[in-house]
Protein backbone atom coordinates (compact mmCIF):
# COMPACT_ATOMS: atom_id res chain seq x y z
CA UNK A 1 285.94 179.31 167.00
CA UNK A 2 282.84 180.83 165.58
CA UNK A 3 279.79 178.71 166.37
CA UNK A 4 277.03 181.09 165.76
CA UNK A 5 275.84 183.72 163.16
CA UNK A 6 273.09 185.25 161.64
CA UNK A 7 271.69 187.52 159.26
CA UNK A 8 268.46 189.62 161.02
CA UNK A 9 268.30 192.18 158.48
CA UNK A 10 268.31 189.79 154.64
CA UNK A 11 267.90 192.80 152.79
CA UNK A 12 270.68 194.91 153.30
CA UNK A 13 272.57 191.88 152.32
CA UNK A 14 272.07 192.59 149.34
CA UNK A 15 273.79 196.12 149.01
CA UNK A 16 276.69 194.30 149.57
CA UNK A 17 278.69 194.61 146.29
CA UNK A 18 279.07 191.07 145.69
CA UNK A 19 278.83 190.61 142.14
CA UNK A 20 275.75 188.20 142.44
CA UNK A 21 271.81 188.74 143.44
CA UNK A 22 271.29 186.92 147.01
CA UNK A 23 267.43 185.01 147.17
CA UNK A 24 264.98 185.98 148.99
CA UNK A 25 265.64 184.77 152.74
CA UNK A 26 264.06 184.93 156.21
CA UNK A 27 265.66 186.90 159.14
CA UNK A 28 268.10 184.64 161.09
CA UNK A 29 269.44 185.43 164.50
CA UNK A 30 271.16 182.08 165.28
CA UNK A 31 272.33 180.26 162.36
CA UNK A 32 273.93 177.23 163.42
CA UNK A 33 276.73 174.74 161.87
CA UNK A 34 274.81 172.03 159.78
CA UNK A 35 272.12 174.64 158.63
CA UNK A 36 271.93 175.50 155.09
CA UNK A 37 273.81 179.07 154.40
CA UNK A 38 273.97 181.37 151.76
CA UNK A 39 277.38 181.07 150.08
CA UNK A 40 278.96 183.16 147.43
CA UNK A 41 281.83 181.52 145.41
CA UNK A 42 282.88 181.00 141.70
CA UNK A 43 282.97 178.29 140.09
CA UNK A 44 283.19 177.35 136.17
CA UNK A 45 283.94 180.93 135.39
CA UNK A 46 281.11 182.65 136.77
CA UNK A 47 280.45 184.10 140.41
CA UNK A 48 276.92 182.62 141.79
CA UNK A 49 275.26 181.99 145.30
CA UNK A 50 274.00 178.85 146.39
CA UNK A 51 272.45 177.60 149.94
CA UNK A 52 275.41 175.03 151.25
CA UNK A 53 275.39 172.87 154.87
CA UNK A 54 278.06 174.91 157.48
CA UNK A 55 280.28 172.16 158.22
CA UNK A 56 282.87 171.63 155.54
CA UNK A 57 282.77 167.43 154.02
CA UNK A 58 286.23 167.23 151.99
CA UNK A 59 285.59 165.98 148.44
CA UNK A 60 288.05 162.80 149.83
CA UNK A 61 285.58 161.68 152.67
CA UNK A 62 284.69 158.53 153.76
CA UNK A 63 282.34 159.50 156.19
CA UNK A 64 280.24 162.36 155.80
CA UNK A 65 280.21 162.89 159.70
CA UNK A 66 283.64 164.97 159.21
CA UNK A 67 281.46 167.80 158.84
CA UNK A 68 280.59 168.10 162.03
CA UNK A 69 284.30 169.02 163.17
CA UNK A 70 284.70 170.93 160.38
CA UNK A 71 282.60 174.32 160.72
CA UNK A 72 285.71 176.31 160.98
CA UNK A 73 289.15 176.58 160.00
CA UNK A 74 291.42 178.25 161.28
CA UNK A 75 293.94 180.85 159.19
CA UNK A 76 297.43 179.92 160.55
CA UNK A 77 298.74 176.86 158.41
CA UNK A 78 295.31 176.23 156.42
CA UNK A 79 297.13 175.92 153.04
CA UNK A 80 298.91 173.02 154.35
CA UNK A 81 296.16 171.47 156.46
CA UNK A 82 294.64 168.08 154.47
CA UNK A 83 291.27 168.81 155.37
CA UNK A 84 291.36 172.67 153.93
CA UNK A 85 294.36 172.75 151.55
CA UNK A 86 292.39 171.53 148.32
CA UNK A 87 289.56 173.84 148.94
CA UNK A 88 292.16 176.58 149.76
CA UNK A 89 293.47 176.86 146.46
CA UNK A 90 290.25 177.44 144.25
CA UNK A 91 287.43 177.50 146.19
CA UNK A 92 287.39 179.94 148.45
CA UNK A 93 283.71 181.70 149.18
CA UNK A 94 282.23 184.65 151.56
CA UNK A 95 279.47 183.52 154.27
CA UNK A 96 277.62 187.11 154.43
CA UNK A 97 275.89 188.15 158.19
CA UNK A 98 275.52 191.23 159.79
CA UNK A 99 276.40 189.67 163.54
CA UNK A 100 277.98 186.53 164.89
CA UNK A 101 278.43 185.10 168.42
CA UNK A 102 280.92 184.74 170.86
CA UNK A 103 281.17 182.77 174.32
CA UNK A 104 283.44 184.64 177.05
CA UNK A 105 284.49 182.43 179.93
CA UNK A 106 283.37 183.69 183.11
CA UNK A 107 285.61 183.09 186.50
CA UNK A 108 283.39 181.24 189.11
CA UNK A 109 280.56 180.69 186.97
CA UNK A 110 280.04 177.63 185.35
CA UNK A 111 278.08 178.84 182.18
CA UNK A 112 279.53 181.39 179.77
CA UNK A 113 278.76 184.68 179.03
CA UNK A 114 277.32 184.62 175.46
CA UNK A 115 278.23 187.94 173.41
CA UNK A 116 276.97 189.53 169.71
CA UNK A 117 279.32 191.12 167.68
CA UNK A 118 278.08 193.32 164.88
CA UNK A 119 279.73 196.68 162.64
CA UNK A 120 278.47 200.08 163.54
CA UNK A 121 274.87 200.45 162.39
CA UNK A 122 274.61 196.72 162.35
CA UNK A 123 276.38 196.69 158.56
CA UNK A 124 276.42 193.66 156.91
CA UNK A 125 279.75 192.18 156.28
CA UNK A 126 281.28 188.86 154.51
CA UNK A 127 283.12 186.67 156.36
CA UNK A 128 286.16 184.20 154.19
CA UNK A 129 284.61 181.31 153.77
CA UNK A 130 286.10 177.66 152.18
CA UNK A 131 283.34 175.56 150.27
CA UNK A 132 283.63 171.56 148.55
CA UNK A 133 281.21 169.59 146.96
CA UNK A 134 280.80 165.68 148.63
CA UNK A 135 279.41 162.45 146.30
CA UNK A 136 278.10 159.88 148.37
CA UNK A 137 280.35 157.14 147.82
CA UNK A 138 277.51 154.34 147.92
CA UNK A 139 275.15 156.59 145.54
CA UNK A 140 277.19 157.72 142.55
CA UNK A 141 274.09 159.34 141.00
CA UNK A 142 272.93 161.29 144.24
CA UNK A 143 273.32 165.36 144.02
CA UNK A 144 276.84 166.56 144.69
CA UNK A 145 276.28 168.02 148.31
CA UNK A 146 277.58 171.00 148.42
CA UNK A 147 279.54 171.78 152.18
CA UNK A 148 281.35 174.94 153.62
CA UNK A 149 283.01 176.48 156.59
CA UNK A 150 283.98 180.10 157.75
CA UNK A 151 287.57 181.16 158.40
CA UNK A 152 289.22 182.11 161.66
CA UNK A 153 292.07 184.18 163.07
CA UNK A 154 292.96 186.09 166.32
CA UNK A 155 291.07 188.24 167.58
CA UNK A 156 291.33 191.88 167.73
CA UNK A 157 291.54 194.41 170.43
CA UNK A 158 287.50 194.24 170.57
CA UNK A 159 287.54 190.58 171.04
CA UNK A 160 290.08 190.02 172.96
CA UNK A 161 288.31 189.95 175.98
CA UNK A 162 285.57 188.31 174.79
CA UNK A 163 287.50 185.18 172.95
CA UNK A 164 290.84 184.78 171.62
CA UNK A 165 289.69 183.93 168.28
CA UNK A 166 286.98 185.63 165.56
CA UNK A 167 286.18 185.05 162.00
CA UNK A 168 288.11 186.74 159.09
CA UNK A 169 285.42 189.70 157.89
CA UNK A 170 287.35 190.32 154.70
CA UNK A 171 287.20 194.08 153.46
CA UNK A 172 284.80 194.54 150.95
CA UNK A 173 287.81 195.71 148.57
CA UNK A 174 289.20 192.94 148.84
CA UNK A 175 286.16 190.75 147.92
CA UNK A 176 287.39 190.26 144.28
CA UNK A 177 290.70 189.22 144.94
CA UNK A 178 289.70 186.44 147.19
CA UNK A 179 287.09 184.87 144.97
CA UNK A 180 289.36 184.76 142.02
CA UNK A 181 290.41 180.79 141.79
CA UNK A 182 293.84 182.82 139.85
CA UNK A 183 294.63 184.07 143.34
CA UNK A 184 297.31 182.20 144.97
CA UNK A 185 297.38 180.70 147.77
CA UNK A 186 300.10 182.73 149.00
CA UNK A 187 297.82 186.10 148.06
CA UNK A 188 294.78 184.64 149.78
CA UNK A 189 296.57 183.86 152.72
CA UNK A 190 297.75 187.38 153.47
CA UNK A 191 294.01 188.20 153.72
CA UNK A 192 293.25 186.09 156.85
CA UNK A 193 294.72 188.98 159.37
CA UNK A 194 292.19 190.09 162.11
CA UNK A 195 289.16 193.08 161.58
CA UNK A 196 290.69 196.25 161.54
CA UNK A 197 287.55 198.25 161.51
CA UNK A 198 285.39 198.81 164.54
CA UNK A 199 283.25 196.74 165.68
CA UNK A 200 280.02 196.82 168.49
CA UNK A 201 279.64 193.87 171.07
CA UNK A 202 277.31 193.56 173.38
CA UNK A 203 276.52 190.87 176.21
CA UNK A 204 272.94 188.96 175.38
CA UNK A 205 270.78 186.68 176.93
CA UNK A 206 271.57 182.53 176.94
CA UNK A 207 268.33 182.71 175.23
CA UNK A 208 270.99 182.11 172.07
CA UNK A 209 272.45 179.26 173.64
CA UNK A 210 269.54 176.55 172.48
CA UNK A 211 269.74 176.09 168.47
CA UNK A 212 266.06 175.92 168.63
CA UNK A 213 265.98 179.45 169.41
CA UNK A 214 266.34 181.93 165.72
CA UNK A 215 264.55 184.98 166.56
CA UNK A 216 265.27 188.81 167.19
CA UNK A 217 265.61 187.93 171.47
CA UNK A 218 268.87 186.13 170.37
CA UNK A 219 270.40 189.44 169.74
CA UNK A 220 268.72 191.22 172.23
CA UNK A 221 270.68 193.43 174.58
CA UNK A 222 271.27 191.74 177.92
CA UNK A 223 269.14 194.42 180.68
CA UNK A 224 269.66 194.04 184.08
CA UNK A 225 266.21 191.65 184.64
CA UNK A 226 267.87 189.34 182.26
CA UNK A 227 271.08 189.36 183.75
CA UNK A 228 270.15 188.32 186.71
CA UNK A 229 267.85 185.45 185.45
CA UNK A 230 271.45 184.46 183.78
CA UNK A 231 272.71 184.84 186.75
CA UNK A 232 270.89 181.96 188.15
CA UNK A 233 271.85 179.96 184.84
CA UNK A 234 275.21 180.33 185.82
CA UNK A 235 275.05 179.22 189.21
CA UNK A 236 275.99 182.50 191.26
């Protein structure tokens, strides 16, 4: 799964050729599911980017709790899956970042290792995203609520070691093709493959384990002082 994102540089978001003009938004090192995120999608003809909650709420829910399960989905069988095959079909959307977290398991330690994984030259990149809109049952005039969650698939030869699984960062080529509500499912799904492109990661301090925590020492480089501090946080 992917728990953990963020965006510490906002304005090179916005060279991204996305079609749409991204709002003005603070540096985040440790975005977390529930948060409000900056989604692209279309919708009603027109490409657009709104702030949605990470933690996708199927327009079908009962119980808007479902969310909090929901933060990914993962590639292999989603057009089939209840929870993601509606959303599959037409709304598909990009979650942009420029790094995102992993936890590697650690033998004889009982913490994990926490890891950030970014492009070379910490580029910003969009990672597949799935997005619904929720009405309260009980309040039939309340504001549609508008959910989402990111995509994953195996992981490539960087993360391998790290985790077995990583988000889908979509090529920016094929941006277009996955935003179009025409594409099929069938198109969309041959998009979900792992990163073929390079990628940096890098170990970091469990400073990014506690949500609480959203600044630049969350993406810090672990140093040898800190590792051993972890050290003690895992129990060696």
């Amino acid at each position: 799964m992917c728990g953990r994102y963020g965006f510490g540089n906002p304005a090179r978001l916005g060279t991204l050729p996305l079609g749409v003009t991204l709002p003005a938004l603070a540096p985040r090192f440790n975005v977390a599911p529930s948060q409000a995120v900056p989604l692209v999608l279309s919708a009603a003809g027109a490409r657009a980017v709104r702030m949605a909650k990470w933690g996708l709420i199927p327009f079908w829910a009962d119980d808007p709790g479902i969310g909090h399960k929901l933060a990914n989905a993962r590639a292999e069988g989603i057009g089939s899956k209840p929870a993601f095959r509606a959303a599959f079909k037409q709304q598909r959307g990009l979650m942009p970042a420029d790094l995102f977290y992993e936890w590697q398991v650690v033998p004889g330690h009982k913490g994990k290792q926490p890891w950030c994984i970014r492009l070379p030259d910490d580029e910003p990149f969009v990672m597949a995203a799935l997005w619904d809109t929720w009405q309260p049952g009980n309040d039939p005039i309340a504001e549609p609520l508008l959910t989402c969650c990111l995509i994953t698939t195996d992981a490539n030869d960087t993360m391998a070691p790290i985790h077995h699984r990583m988000p889908v960062i979509l090529p920016l080529d094929r941006v277009d093709v996955w935003l179009d509500p025409d594409t099929t499912p069938a198109a969309a799904a041959a998009l979900l493959r792992p990163y073929e492109g390079p990628l940096h990661a890098y170990q970091v301090k469990t400073w990014v384990n506690a949500t609480r925590n959203d600044d630049a020492e969350c993406a810090a480089p672990l140093v040898r002082a800190d590792a051993h501090r972890d050290e003690q946080f895992f129990g060696a």
